[in-house]
C-alpha atoms as a PDB file:
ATOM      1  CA  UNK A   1      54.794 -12.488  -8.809  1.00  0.00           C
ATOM      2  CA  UNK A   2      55.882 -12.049 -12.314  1.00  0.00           C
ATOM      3  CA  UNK A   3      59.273 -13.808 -11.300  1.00  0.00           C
ATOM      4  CA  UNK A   4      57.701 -16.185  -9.575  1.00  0.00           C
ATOM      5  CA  UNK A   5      55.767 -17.427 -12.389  1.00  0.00           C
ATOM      6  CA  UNK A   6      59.017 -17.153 -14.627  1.00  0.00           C
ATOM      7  CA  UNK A   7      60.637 -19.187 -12.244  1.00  0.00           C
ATOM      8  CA  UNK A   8      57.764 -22.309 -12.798  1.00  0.00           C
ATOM      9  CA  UNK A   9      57.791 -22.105 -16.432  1.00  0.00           C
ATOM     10  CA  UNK A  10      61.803 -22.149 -16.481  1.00  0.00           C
ATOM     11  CA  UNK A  11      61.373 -24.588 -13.964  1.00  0.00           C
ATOM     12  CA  UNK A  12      58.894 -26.761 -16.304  1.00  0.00           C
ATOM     13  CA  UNK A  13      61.392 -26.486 -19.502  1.00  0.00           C
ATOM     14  CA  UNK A  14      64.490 -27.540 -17.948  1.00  0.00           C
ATOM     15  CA  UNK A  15      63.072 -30.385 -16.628  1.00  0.00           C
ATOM     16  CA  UNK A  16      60.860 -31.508 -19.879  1.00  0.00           C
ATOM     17  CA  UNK A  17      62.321 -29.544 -22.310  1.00  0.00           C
ATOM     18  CA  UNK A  18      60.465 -27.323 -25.492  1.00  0.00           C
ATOM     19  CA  UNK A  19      56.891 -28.721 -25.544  1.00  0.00           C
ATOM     20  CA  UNK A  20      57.184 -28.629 -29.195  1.00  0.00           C
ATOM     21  CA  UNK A  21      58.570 -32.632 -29.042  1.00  0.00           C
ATOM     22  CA  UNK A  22      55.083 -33.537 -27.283  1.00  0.00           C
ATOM     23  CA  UNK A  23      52.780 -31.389 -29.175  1.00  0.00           C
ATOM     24  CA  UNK A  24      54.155 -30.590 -32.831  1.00  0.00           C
ATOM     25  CA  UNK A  25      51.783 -28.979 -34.244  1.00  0.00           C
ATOM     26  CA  UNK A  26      50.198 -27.227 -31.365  1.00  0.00           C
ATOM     27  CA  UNK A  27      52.962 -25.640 -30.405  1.00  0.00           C
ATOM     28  CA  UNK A  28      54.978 -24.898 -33.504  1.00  0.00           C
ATOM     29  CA  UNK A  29      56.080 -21.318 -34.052  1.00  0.00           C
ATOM     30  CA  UNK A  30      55.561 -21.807 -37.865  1.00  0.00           C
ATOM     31  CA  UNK A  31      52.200 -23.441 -38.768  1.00  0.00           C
ATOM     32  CA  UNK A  32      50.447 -24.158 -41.702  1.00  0.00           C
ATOM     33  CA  UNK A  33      46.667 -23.231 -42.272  1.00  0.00           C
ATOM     34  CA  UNK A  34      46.155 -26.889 -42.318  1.00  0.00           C
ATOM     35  CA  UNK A  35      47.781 -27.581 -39.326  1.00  0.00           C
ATOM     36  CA  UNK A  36      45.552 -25.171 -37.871  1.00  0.00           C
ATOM     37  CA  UNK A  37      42.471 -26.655 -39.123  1.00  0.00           C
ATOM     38  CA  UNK A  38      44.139 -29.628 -37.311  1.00  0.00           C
ATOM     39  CA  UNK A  39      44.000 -28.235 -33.943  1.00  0.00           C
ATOM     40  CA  UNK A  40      41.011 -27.646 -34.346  1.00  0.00           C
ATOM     41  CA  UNK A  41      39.468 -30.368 -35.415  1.00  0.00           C
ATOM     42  CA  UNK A  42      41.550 -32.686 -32.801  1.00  0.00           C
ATOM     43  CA  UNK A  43      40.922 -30.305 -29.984  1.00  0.00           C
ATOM     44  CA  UNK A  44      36.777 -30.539 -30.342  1.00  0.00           C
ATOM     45  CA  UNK A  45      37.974 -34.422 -30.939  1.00  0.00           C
ATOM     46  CA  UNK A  46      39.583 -34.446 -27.624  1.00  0.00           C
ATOM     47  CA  UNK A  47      37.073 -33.028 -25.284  1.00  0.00           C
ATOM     48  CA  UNK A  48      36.318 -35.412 -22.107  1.00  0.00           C
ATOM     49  CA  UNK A  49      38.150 -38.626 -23.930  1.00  0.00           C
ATOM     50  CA  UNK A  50      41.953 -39.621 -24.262  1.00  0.00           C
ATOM     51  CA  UNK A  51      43.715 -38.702 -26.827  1.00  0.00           C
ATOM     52  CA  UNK A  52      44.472 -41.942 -27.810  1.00  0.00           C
ATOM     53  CA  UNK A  53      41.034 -41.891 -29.047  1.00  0.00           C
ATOM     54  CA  UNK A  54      41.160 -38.719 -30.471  1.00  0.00           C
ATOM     55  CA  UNK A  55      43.706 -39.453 -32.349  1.00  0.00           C
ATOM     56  CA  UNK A  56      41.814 -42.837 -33.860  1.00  0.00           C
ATOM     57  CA  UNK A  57      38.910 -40.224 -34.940  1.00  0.00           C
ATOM     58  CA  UNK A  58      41.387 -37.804 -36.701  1.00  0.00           C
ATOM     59  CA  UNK A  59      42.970 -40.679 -38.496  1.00  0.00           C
ATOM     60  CA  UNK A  60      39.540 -42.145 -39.651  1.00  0.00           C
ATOM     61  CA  UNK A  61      39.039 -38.653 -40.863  1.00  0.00           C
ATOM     62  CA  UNK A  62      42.372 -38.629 -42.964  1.00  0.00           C
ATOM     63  CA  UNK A  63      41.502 -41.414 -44.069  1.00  0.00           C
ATOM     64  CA  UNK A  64      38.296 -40.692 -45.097  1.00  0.00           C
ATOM     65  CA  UNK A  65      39.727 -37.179 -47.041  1.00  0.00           C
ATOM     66  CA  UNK A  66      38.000 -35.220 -43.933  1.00  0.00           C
ATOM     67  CA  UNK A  67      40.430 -33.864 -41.959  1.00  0.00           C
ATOM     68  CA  UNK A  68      39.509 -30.403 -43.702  1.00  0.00           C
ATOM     69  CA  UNK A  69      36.866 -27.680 -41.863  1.00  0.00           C
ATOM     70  CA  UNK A  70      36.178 -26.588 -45.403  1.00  0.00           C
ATOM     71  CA  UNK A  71      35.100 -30.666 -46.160  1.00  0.00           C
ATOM     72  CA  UNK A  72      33.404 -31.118 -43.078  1.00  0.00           C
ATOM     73  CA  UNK A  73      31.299 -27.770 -43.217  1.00  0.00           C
ATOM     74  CA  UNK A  74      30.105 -29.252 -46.823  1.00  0.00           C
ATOM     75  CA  UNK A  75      29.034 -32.447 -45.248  1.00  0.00           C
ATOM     76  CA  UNK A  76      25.127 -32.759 -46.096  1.00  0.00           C
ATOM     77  CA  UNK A  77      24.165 -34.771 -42.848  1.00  0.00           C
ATOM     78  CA  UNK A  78      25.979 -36.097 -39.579  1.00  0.00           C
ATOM     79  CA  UNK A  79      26.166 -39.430 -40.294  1.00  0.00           C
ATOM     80  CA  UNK A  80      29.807 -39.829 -41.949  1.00  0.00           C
ATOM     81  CA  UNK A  81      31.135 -37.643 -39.678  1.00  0.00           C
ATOM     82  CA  UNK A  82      29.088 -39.697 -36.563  1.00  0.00           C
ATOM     83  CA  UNK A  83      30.281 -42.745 -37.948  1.00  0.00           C
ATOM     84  CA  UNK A  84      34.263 -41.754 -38.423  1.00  0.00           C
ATOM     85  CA  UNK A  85      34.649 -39.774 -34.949  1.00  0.00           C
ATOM     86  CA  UNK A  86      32.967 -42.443 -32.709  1.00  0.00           C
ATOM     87  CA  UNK A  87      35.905 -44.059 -31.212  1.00  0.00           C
ATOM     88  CA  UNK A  88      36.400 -39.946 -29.738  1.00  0.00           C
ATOM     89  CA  UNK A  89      33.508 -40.610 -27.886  1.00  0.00           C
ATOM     90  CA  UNK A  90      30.309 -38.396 -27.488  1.00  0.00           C
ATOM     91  CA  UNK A  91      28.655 -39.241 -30.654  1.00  0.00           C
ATOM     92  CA  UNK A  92      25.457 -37.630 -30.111  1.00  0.00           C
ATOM     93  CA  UNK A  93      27.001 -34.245 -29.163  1.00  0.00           C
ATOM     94  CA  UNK A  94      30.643 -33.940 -30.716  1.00  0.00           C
ATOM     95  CA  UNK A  95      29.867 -34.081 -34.433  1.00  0.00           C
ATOM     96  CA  UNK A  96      27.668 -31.437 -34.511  1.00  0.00           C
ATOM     97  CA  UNK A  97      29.501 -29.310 -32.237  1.00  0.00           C
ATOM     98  CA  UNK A  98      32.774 -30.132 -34.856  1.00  0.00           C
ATOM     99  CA  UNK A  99      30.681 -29.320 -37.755  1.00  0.00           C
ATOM    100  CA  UNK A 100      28.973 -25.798 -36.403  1.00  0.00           C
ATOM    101  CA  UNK A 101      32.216 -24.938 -35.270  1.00  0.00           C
ATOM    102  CA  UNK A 102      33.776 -25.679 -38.653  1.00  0.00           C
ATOM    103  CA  UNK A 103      30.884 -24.163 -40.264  1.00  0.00           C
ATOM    104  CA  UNK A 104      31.631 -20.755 -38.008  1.00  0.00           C
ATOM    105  CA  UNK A 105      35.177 -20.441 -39.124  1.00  0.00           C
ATOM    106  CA  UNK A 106      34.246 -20.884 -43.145  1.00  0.00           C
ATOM    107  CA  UNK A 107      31.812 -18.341 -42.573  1.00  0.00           C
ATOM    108  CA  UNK A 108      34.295 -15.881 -40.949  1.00  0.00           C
ATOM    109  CA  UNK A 109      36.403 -16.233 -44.025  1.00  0.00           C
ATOM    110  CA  UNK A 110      38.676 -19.219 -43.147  1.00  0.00           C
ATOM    111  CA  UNK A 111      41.413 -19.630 -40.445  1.00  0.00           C
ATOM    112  CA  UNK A 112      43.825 -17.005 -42.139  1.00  0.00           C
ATOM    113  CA  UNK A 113      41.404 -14.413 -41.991  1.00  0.00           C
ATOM    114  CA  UNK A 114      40.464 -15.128 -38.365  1.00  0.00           C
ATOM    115  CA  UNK A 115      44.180 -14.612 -37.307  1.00  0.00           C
ATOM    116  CA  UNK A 116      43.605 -11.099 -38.686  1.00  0.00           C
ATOM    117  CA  UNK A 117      41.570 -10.748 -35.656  1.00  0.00           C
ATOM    118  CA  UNK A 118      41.855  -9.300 -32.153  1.00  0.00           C
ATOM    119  CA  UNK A 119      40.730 -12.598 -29.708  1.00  0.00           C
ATOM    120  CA  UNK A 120      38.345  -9.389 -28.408  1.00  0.00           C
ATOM    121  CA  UNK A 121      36.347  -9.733 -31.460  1.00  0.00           C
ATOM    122  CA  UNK A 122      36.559 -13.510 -32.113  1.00  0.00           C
ATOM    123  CA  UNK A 123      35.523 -15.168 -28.392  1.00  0.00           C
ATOM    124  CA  UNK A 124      32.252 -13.795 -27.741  1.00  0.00           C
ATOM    125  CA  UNK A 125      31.218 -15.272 -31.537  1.00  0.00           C
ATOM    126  CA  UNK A 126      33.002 -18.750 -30.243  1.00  0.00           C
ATOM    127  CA  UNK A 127      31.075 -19.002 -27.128  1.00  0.00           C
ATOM    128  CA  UNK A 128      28.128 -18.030 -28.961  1.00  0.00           C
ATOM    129  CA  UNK A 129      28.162 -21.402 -30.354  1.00  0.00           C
ATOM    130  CA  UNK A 130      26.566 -24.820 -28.548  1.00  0.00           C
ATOM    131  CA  UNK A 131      29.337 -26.760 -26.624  1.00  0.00           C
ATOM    132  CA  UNK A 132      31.936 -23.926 -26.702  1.00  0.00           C
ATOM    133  CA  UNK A 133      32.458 -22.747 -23.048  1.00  0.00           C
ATOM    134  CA  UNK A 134      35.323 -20.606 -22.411  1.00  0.00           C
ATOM    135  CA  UNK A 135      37.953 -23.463 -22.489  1.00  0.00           C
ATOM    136  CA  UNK A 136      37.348 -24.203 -25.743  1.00  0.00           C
ATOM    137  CA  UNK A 137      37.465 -20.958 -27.186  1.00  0.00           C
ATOM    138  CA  UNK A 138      40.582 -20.292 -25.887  1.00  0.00           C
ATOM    139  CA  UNK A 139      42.101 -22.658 -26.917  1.00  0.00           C
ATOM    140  CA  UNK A 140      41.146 -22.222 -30.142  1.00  0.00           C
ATOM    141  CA  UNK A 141      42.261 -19.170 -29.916  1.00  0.00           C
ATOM    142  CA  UNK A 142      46.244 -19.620 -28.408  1.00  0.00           C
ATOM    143  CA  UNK A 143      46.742 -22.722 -30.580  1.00  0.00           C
ATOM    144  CA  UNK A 144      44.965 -22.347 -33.457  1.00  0.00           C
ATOM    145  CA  UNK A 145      45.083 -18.987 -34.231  1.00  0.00           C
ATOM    146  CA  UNK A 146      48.233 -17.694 -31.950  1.00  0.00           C
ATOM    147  CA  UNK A 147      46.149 -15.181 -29.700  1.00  0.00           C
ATOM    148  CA  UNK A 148      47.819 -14.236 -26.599  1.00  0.00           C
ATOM    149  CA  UNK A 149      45.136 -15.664 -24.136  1.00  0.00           C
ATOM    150  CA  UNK A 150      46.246 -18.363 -21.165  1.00  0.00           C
ATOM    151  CA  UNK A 151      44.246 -21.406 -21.075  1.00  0.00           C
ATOM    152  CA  UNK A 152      42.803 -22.243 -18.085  1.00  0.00           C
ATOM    153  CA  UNK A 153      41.548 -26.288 -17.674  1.00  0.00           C
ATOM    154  CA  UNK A 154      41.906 -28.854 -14.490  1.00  0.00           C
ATOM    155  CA  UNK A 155      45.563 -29.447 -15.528  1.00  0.00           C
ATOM    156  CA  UNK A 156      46.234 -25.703 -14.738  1.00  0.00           C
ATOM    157  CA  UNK A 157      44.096 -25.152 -11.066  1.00  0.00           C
ATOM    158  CA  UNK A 158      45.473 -28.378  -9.792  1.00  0.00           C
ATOM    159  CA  UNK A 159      48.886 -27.615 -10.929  1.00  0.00           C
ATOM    160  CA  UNK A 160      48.493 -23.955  -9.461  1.00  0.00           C
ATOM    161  CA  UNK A 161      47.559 -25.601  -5.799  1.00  0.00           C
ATOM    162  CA  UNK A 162      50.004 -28.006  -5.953  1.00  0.00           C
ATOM    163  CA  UNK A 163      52.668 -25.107  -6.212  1.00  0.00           C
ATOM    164  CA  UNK A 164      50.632 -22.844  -3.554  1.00  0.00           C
ATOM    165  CA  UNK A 165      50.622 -19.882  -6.103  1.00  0.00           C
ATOM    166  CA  UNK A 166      47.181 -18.657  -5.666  1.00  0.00           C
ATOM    167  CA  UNK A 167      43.860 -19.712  -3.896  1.00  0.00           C
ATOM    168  CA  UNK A 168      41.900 -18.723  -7.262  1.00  0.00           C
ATOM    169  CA  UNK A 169      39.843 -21.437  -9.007  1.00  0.00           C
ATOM    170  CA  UNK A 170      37.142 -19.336 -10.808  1.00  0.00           C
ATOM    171  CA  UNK A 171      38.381 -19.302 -14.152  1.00  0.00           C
ATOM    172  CA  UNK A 172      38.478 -15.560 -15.793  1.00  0.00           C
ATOM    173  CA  UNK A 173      40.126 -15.268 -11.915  1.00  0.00           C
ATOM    174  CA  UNK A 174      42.911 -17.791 -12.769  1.00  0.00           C
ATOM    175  CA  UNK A 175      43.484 -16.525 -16.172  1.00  0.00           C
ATOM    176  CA  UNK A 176      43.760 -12.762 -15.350  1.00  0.00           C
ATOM    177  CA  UNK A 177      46.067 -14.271 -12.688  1.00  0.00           C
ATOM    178  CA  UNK A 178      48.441 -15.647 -15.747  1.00  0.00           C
ATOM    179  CA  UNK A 179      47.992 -12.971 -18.022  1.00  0.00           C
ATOM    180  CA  UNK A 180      48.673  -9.805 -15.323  1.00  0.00           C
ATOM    181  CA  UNK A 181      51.947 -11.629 -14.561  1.00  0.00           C
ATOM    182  CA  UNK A 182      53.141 -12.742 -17.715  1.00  0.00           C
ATOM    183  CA  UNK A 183      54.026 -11.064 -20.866  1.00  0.00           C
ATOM    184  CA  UNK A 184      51.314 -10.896 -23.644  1.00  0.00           C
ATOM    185  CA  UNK A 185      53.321 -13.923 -26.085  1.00  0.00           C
ATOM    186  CA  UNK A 186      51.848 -16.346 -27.532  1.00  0.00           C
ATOM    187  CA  UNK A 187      54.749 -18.884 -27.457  1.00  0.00           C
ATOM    188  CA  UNK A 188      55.038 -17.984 -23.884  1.00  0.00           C
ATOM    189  CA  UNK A 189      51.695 -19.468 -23.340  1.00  0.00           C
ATOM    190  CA  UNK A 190      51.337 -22.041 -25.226  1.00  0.00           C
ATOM    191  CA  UNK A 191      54.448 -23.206 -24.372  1.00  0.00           C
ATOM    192  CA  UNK A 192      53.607 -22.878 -20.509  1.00  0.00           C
ATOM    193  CA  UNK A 193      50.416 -24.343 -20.567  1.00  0.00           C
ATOM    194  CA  UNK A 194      51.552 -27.368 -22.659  1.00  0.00           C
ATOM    195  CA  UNK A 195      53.717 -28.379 -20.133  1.00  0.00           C
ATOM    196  CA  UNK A 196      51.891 -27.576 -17.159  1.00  0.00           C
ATOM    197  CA  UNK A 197      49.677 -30.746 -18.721  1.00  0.00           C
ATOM    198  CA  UNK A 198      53.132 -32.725 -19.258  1.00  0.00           C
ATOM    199  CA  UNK A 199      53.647 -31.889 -15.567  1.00  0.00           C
ATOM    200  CA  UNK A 200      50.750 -33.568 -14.971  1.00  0.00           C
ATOM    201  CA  UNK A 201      50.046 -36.267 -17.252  1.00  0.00           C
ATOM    202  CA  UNK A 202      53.859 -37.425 -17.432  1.00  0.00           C
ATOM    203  CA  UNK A 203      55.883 -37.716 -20.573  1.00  0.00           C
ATOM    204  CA  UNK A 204      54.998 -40.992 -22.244  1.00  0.00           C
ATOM    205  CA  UNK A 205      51.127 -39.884 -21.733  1.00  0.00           C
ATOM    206  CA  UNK A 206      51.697 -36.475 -22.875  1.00  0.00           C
ATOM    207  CA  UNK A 207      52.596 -36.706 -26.958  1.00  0.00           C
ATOM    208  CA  UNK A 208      49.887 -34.910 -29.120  1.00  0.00           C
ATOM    209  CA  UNK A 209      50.740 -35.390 -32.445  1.00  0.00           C
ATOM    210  CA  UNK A 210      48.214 -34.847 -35.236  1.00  0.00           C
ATOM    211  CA  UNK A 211      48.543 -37.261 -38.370  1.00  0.00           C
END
């Protein structure tokens, strides 16, 4: 099984080539703390919308000097943050959920002492918080903080039927089904996972570049 799964993801890169072109920042094998912050930000941002309207929100935020967790977490009330993330859709939910979230990570010392972490001790403090199922807190976890963990979304189980590899939807299923057959790297899966979405979406709907 192991080969097999090689086989995809070689499969996947020869035919779209390093992810890195489509998603920059996400899957960069040197990133900044602020390009972390980033991730995060824009990943909460692009939760059940496009990310052409994500990426509206993360530019108001720029913008607006906001595109910080440490600036957000200071914010005094919703409303900025309401007002400048709208177009991202989910305006009575997603700025709270951006600024708890933010709030969590200044609390835990900032991003660079999170990556000290194991993901053992970090996810069950992620999905402790409102909004963050388990989607969410991995993928804050392989992207913005490089922790081995396969993300599992829709992209993944209808790309996994498609291919016939396994009958598995259930997600901590799917992912052990990833993880037991891969290695344990983090560019491995990130780099997988991004373009099992490519695969899916198709290249000119695919680019996720953060401003």
């Amino acid at each position: 099984m192991l080969k097999r799964l090689h086989y995809h993801y070689q499969q996947l890169l020869r035919e779209y080539g390093d992810p890195v072109k489509y998603w920059p920042q996400w899957c960069s094998q040197d990133k900044s703390v602020a390009d972390r912050e980033k991730i995060v930000i824009g990943m909460v941002l692009v939760q059940r919308t496009s990310w052409h309207n994500a990426d509206i929100a993360l530019k108001n935020l720029k913008k607006a000097g906001l595109l910080s967790i440490n600036r957000i977490t200071k914010l005094k009330t919703l409303a900025k943050l309401t007002q400048l993330i709208r177009p991202a859709g989910f305006y009575q939910s997603k700025p709270g959920r951006l600024k708890d979230l933010c709030a969590f990570i200044v609390a835990q010392g900032g991003i660079a002492e999170l990556i000290r972490k194991e993901a053992s001790e970090i996810r069950p403090d992620l999905l402790s918080l409102k909004g963050v199922g388990q989607e969410t807190a991995d993928t804050v976890l392989l992207y913005a903080l490089d922790k081995p963990v396969f993300v599992i979304d829709e992209y993944t189980r209808r790309w996994v039927t498609k291919n016939g590899l396994t009958p598995e939807k259930d997600y901590v299923r799917l992912q052990d089904y990833f993880e037991s057959n891969l290695p344990p790297d983090k560019d491995v899966y990130q780099k997988f996972h991004a373009l099992i979405i490519i695969s899916q979406r198709g290249r000119d709907k695919s680019v996720m570049e953060i401003v």
